[in-house]
Protein backbone atom coordinates (compact mmCIF):
# COMPACT_ATOMS: atom_id res chain seq x y z
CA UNK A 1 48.30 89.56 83.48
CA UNK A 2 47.56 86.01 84.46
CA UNK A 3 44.86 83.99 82.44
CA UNK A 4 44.98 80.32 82.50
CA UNK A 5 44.52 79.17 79.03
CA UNK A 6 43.48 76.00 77.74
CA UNK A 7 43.57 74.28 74.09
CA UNK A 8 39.12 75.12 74.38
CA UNK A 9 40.12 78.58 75.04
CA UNK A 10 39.15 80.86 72.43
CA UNK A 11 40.85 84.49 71.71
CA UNK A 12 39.02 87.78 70.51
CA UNK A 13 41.28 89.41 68.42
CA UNK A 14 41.42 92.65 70.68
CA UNK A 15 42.77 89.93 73.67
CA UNK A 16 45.02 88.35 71.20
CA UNK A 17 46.43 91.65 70.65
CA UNK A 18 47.08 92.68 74.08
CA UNK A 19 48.32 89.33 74.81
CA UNK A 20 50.97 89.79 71.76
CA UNK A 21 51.82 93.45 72.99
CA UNK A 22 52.61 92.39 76.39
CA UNK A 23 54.64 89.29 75.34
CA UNK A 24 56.46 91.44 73.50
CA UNK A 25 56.94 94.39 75.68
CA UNK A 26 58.56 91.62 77.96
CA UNK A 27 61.14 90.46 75.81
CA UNK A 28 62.10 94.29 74.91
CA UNK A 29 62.38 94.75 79.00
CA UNK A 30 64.25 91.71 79.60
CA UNK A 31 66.93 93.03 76.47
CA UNK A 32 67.38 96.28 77.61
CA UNK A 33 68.74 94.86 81.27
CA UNK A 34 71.18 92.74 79.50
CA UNK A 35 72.20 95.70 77.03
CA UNK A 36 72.70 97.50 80.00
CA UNK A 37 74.54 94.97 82.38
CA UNK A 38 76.69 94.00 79.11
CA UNK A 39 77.58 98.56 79.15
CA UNK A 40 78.30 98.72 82.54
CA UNK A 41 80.40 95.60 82.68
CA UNK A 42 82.66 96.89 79.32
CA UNK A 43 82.35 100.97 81.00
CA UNK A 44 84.24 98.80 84.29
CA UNK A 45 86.15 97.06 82.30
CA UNK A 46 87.71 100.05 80.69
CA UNK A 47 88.22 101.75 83.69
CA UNK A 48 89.92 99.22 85.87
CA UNK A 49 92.59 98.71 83.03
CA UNK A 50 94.05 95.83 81.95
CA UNK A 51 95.43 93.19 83.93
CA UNK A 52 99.44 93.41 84.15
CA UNK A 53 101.89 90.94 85.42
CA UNK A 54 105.22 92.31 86.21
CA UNK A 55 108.27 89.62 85.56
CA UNK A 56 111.34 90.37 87.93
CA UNK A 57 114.64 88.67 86.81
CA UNK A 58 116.17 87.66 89.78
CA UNK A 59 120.27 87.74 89.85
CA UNK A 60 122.45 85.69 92.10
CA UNK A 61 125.94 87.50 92.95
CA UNK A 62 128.62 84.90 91.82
């Protein structure tokens, strides 16, 4: 929904409400995609394993 609103613009409360609903609607959207980036990142986390460095001592023959 695109209005542009000015500081003469007056609201009915039915618009405000709709206005409100769909603000907040958005922000519920744009939290779910983050909750479920954030899952998917720990779920590939998990299943690549953890890093690990292997040390080899290295001998000379004397």
């Amino acid at each position: 929904m695109n209005m542009k609103l000015n500081s003469a613009t007056r609201l009915t409360d039915s618009l405000e409400r709709e206005l409100l609903a769909c603000a907040i609607l958005e922000q519920q959207q744009y939290d779910m995609g983050k909750a479920l980036k954030s899952a998917f990142t720990k779920i590939a986390t998990f299943f690549k394993g953890p890093k690990v460095t292997l040390h080899h001592a290295t001998h000379t023959a004397n």
